[in-house]
C-alpha atoms as a PDB file:
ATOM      1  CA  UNK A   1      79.433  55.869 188.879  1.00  0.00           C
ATOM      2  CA  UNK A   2      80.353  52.540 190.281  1.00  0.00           C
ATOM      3  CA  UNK A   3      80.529  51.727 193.939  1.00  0.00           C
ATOM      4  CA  UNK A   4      82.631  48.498 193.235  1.00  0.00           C
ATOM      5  CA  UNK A   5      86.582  48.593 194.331  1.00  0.00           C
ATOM      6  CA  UNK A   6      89.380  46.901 193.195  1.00  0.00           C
ATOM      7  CA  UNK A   7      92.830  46.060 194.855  1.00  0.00           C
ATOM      8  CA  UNK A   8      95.355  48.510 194.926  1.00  0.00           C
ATOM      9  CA  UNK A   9      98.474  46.914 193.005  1.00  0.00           C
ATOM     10  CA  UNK A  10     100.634  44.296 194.989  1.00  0.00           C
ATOM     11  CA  UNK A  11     103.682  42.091 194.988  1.00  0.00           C
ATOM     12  CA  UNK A  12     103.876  40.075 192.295  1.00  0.00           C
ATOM     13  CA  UNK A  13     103.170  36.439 193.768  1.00  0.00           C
ATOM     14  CA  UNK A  14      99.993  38.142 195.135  1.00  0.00           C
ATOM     15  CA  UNK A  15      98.860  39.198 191.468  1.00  0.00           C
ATOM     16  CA  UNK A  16      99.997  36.565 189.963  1.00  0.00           C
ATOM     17  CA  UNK A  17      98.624  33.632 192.396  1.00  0.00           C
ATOM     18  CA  UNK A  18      96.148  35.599 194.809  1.00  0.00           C
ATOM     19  CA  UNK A  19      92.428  36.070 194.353  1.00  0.00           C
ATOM     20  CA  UNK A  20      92.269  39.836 194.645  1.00  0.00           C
ATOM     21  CA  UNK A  21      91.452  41.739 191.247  1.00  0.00           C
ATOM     22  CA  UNK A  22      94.485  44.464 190.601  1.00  0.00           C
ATOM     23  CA  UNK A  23      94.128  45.526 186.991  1.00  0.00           C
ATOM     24  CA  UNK A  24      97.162  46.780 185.502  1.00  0.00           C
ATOM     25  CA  UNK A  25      96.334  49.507 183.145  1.00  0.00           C
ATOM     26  CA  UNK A  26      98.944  51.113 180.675  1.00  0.00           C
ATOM     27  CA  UNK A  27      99.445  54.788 180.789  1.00  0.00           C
ATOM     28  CA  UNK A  28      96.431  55.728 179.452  1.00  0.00           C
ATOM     29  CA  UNK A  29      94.774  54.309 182.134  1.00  0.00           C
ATOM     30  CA  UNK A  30      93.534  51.217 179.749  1.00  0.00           C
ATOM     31  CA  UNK A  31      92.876  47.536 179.878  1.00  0.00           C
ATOM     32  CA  UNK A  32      92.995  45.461 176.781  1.00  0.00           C
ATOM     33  CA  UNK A  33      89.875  43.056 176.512  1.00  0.00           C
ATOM     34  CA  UNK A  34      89.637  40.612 174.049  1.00  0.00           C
ATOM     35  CA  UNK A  35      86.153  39.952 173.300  1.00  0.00           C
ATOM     36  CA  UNK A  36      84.829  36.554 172.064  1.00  0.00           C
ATOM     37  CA  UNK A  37      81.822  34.382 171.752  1.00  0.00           C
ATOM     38  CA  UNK A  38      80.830  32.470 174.926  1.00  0.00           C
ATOM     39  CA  UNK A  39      80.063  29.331 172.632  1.00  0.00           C
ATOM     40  CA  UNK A  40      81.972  29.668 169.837  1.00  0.00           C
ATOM     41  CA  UNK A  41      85.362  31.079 171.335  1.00  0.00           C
ATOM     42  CA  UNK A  42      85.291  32.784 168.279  1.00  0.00           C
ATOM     43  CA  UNK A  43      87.010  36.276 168.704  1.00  0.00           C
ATOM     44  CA  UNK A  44      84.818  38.917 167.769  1.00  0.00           C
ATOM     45  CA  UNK A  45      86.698  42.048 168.951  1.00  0.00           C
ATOM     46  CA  UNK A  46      88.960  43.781 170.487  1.00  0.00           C
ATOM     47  CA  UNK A  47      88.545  47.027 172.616  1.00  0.00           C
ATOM     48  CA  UNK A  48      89.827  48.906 175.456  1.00  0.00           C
ATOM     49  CA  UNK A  49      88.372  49.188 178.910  1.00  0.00           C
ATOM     50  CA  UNK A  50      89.294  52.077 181.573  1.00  0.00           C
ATOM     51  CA  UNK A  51      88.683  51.130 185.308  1.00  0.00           C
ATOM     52  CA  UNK A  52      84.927  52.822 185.081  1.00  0.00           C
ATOM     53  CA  UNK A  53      83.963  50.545 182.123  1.00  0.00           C
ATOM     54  CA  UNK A  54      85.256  47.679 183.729  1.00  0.00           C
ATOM     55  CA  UNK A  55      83.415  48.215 186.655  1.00  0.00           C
ATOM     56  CA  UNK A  56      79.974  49.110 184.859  1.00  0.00           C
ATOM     57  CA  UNK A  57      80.976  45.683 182.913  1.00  0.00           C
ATOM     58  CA  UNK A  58      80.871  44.026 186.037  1.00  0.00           C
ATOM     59  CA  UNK A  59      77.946  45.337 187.545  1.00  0.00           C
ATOM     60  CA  UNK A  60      75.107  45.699 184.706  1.00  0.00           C
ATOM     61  CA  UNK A  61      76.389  42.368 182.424  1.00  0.00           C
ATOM     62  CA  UNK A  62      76.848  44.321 179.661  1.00  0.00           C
ATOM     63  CA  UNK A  63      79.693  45.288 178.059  1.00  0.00           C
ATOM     64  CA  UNK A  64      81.330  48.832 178.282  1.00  0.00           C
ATOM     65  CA  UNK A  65      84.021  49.993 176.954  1.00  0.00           C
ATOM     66  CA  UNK A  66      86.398  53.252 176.470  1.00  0.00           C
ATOM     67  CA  UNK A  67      86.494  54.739 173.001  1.00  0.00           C
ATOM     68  CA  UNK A  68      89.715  55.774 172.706  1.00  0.00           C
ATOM     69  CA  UNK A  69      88.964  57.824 169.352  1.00  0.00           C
ATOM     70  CA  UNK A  70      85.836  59.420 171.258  1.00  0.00           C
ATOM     71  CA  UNK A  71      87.356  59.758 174.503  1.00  0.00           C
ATOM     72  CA  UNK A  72      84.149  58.572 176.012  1.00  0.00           C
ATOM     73  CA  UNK A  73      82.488  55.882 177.292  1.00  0.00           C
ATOM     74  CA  UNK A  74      80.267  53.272 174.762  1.00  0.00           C
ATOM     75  CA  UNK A  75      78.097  50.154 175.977  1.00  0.00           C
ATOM     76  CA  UNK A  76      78.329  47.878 172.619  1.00  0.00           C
ATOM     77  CA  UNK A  77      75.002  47.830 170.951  1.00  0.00           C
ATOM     78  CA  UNK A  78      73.616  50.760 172.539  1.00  0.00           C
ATOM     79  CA  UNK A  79      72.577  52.009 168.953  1.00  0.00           C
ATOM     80  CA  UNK A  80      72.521  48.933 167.240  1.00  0.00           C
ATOM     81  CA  UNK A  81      70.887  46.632 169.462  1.00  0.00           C
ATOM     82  CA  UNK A  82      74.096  44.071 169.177  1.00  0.00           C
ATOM     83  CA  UNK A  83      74.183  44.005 173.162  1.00  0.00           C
ATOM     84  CA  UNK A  84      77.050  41.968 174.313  1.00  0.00           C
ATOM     85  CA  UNK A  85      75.914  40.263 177.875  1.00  0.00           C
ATOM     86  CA  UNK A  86      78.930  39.431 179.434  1.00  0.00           C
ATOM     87  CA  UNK A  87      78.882  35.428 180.433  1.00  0.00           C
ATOM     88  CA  UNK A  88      82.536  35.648 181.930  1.00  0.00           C
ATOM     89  CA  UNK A  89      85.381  37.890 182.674  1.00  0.00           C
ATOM     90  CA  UNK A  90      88.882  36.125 182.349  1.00  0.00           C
ATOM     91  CA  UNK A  91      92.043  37.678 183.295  1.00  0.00           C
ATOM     92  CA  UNK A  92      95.514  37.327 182.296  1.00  0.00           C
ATOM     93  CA  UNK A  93      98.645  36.117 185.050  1.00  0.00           C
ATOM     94  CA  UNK A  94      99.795  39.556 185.463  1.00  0.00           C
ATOM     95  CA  UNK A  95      95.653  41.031 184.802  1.00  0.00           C
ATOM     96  CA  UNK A  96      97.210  43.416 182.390  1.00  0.00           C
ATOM     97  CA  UNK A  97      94.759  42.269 179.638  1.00  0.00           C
ATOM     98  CA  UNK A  98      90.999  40.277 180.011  1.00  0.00           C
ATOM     99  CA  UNK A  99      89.172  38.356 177.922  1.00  0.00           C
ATOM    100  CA  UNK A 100      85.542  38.744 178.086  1.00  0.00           C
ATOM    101  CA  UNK A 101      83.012  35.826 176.757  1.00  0.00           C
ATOM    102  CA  UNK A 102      79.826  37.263 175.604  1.00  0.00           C
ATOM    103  CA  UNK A 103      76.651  36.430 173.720  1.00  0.00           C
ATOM    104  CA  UNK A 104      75.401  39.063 170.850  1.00  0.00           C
ATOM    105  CA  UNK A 105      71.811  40.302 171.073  1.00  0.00           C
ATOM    106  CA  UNK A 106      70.144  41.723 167.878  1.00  0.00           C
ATOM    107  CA  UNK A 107      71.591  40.593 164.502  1.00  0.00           C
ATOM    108  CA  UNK A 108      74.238  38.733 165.995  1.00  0.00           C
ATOM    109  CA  UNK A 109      77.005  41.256 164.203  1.00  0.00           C
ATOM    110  CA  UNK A 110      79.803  42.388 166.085  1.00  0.00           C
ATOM    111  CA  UNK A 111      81.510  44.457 163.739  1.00  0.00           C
ATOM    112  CA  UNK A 112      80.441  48.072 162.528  1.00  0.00           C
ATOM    113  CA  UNK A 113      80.974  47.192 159.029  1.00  0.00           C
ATOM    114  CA  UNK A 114      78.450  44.405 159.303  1.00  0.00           C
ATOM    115  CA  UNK A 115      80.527  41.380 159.674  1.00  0.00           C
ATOM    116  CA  UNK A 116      80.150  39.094 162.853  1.00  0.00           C
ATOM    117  CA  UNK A 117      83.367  39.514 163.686  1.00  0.00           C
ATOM    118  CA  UNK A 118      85.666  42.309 163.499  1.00  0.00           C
ATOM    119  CA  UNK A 119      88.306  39.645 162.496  1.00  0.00           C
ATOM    120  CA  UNK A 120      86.767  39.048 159.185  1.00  0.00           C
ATOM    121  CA  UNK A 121      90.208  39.114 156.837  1.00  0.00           C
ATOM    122  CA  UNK A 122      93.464  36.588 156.941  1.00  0.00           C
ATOM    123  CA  UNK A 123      96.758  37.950 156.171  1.00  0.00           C
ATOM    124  CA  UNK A 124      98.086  35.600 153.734  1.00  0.00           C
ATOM    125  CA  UNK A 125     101.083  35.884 151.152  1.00  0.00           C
ATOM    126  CA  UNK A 126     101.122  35.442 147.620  1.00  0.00           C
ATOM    127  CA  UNK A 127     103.270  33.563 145.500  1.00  0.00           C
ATOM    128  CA  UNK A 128     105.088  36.275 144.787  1.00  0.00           C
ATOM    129  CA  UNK A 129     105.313  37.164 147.826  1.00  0.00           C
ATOM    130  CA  UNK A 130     103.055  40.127 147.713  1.00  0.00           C
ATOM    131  CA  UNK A 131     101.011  39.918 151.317  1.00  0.00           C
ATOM    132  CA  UNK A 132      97.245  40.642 151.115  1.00  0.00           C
ATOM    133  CA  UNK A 133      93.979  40.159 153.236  1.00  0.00           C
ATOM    134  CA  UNK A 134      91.252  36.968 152.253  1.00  0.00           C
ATOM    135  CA  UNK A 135      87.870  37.473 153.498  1.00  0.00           C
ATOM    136  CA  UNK A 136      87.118  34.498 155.894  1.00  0.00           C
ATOM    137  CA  UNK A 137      83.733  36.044 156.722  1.00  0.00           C
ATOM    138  CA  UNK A 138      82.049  36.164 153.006  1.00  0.00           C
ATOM    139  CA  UNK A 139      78.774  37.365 153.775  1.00  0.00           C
ATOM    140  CA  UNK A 140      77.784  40.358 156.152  1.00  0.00           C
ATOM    141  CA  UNK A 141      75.377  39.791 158.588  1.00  0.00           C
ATOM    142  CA  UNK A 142      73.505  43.247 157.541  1.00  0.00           C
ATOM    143  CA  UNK A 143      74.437  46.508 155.707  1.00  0.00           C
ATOM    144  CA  UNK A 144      75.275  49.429 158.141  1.00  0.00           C
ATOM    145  CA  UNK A 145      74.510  51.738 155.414  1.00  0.00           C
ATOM    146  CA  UNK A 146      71.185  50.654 155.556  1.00  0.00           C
ATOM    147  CA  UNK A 147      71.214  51.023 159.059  1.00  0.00           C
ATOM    148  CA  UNK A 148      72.815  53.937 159.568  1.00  0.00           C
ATOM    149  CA  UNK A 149      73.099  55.597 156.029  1.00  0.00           C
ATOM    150  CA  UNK A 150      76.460  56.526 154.840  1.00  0.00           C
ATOM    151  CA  UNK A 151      79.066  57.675 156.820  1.00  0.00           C
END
């Protein structure tokens, strides 16, 4: 467990224009953190963080987060060796939501189905007006059945 402490919750002006860290989780107890690439920008994911994966993000430079299907923590590439080292920790006006900037060891793949990104598809809408999802990522970056076999 983590020795670091955040701020208890304050006035408004103070979270919004002070220099004290006050995340504001929802009830669950969770933080929303957009996660993209530290050069690209490119987002690669989204997950959740609790206040003990945000503060073992901090300290190791890794990213953690809170599975909220698992109920448990996860440090991203654990299993997969697609380590995210965290380059920068941004957080919203109110620090209800952060986005963290990270580099991908291993294959480079963020996404468990083998895409870089886990924002691989577009919504876009027909011309009849039927709406459907275009693959902007065409190519995996590897096969996670091959990997991991079949789920």
């Amino acid at each position: 467990m983590s020795d670091l402490v955040f701020s208890e919750r304050a006035d408004k002006k103070t979270v919004e224009d002070g220099d004290l860290l006050m995340p504001k989780y929802d009830q669950d107890g969770l933080i929303a953190a957009v996660v993209t690439d530290a050069a690209t920008s490119e987002v690669l994911m989204v997950g959740y963080m609790n206040e003990e994966a945000l503060k073992r993000t901090i300290e190791t430079g890794e990213a953690w987060y809170w599975s909220r299907s698992r109920k448990g923590f996860w440090k991203k590439g654990e299993t997969s060796g697609q380590v995210q080292k965290v380059q920068e920790i941004l957080t919203d006006c109110d620090q209800d939501a952060l986005v963290v900037k990270v580099t991908v060891e291993g294959n480079g793949a963020t996404c468990h189905v083998g895409y870089r990104s886990c924002f691989f598809r577009k919504i876009t809408k027909t011309e009849n007006g039927a709406v459907r999802l275009k693959w902007v990522e065409t190519e995996k970056v590897y096969d996670p059945e091959e990997v991991y076999g079949k789920s």
